[in-house]
PDB file of N, CA and C in Angstrom:
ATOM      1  N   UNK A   1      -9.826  14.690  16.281  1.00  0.00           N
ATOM      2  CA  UNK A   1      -9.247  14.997  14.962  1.00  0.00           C
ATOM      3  C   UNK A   1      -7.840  14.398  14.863  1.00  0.00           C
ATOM      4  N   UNK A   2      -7.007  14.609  15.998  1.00  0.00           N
ATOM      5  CA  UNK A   2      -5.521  14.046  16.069  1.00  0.00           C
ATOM      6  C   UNK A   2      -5.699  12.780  15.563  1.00  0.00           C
ATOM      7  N   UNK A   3      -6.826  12.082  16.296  1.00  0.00           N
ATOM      8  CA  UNK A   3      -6.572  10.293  16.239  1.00  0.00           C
ATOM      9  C   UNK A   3      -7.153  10.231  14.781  1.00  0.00           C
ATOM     10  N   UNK A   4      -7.865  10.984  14.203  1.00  0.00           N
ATOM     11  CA  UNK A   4      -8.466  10.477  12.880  1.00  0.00           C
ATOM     12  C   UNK A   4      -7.144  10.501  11.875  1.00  0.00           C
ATOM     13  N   UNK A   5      -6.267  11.477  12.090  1.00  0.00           N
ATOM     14  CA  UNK A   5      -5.732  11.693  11.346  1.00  0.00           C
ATOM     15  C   UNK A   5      -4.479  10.534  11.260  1.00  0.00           C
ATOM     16  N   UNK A   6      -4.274   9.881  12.505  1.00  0.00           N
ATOM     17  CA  UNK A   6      -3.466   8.904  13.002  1.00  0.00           C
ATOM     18  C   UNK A   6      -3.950   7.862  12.038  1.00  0.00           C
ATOM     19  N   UNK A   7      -5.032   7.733  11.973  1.00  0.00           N
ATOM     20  CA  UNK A   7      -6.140   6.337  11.488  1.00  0.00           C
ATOM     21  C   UNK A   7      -5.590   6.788   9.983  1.00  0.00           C
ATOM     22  N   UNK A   8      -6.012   7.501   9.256  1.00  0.00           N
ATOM     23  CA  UNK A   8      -5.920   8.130   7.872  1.00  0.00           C
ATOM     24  C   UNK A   8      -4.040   7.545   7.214  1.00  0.00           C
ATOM     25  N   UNK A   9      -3.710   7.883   8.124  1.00  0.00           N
ATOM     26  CA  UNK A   9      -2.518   7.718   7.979  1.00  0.00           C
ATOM     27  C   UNK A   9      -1.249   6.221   7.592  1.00  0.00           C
ATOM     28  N   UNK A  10      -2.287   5.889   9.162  1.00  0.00           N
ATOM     29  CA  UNK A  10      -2.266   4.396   8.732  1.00  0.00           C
ATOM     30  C   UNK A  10      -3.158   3.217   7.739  1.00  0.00           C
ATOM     31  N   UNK A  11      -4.088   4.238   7.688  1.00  0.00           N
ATOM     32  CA  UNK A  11      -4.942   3.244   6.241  1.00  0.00           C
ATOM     33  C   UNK A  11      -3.985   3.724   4.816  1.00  0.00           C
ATOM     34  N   UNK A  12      -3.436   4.792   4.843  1.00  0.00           N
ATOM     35  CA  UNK A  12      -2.465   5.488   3.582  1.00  0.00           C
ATOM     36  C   UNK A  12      -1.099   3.999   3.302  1.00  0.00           C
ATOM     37  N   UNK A  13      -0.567   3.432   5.104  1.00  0.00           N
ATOM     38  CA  UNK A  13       0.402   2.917   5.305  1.00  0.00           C
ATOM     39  C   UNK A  13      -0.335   1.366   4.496  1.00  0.00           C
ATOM     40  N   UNK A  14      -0.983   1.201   4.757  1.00  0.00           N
ATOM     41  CA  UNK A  14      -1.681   0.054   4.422  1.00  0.00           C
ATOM     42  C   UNK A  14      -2.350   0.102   2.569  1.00  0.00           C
ATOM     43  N   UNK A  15      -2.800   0.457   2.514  1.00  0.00           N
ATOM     44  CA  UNK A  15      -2.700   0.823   1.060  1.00  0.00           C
ATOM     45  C   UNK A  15      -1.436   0.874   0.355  1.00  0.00           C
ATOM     46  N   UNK A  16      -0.374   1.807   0.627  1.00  0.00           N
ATOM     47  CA  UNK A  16       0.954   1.824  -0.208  1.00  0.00           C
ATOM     48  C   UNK A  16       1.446   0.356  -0.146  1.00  0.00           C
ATOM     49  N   UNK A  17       1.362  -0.174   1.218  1.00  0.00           N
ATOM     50  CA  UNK A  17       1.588  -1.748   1.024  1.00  0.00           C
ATOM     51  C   UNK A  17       1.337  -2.571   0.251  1.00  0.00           C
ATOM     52  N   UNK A  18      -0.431  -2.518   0.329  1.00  0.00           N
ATOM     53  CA  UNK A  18      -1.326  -3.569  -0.989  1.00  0.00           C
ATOM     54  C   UNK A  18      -0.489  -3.085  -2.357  1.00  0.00           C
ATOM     55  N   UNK A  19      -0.633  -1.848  -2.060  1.00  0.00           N
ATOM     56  CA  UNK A  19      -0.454  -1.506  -4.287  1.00  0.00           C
ATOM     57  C   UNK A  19       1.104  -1.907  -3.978  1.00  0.00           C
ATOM     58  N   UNK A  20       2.311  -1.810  -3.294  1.00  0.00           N
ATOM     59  CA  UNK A  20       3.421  -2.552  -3.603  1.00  0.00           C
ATOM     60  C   UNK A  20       3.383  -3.819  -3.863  1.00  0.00           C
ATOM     61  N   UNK A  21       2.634  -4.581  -3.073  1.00  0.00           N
ATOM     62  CA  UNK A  21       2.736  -5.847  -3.423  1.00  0.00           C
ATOM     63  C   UNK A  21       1.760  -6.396  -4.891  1.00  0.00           C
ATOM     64  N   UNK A  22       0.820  -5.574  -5.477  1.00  0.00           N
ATOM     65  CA  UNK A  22       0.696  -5.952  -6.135  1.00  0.00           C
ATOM     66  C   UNK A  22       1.434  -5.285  -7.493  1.00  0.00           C
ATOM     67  N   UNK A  23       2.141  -4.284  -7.599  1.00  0.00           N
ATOM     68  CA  UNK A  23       3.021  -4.169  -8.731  1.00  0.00           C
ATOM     69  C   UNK A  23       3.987  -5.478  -8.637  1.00  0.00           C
ATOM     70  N   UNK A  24       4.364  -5.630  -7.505  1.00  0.00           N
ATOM     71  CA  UNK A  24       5.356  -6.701  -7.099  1.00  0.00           C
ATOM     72  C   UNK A  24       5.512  -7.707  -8.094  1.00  0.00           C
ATOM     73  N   UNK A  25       3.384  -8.145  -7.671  1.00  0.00           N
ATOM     74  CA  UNK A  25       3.703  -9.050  -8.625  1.00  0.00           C
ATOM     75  C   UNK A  25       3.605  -9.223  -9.932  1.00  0.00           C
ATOM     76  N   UNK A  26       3.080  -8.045 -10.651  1.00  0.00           N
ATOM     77  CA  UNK A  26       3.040  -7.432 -11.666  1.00  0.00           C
ATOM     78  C   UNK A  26       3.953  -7.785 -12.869  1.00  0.00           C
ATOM     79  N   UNK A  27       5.576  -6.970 -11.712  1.00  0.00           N
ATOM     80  CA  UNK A  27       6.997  -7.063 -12.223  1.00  0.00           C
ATOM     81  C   UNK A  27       7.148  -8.166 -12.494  1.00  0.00           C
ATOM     82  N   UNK A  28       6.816  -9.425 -11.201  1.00  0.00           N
ATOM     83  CA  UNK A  28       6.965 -10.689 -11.618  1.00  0.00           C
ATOM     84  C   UNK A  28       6.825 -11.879 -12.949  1.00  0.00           C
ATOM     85  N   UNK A  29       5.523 -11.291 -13.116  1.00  0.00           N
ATOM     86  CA  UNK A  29       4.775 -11.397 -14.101  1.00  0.00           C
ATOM     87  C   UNK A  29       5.420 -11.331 -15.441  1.00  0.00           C
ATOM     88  N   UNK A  30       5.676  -9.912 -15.572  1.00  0.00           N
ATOM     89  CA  UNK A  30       6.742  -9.009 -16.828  1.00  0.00           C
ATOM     90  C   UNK A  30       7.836  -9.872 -16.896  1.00  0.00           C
ATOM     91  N   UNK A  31       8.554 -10.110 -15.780  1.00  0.00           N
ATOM     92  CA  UNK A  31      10.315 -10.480 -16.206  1.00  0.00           C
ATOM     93  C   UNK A  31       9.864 -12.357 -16.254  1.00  0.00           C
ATOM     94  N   UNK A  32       8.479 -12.845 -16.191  1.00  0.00           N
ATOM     95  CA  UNK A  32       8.708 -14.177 -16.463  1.00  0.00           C
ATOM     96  C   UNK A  32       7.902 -14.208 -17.955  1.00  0.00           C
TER      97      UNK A  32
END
């Protein structure tokens, strides 16, 4: 259970990443 939750955690870390980078470019998008 510990390690799942380790895993969970880091798929959370990985996700917040993707969706930053794609507002990222989003913003990019907007201010051009």
């Amino acid at each position: 259970m510990e390690v799942r939750a380790e895993e969970t955690k880091s798929d959370k870390r990985l996700v917040a990443a993707r969706v930053s980078k794609g507002l990222e470019k989003k913003r990019r998008r907007w201010l051009i």
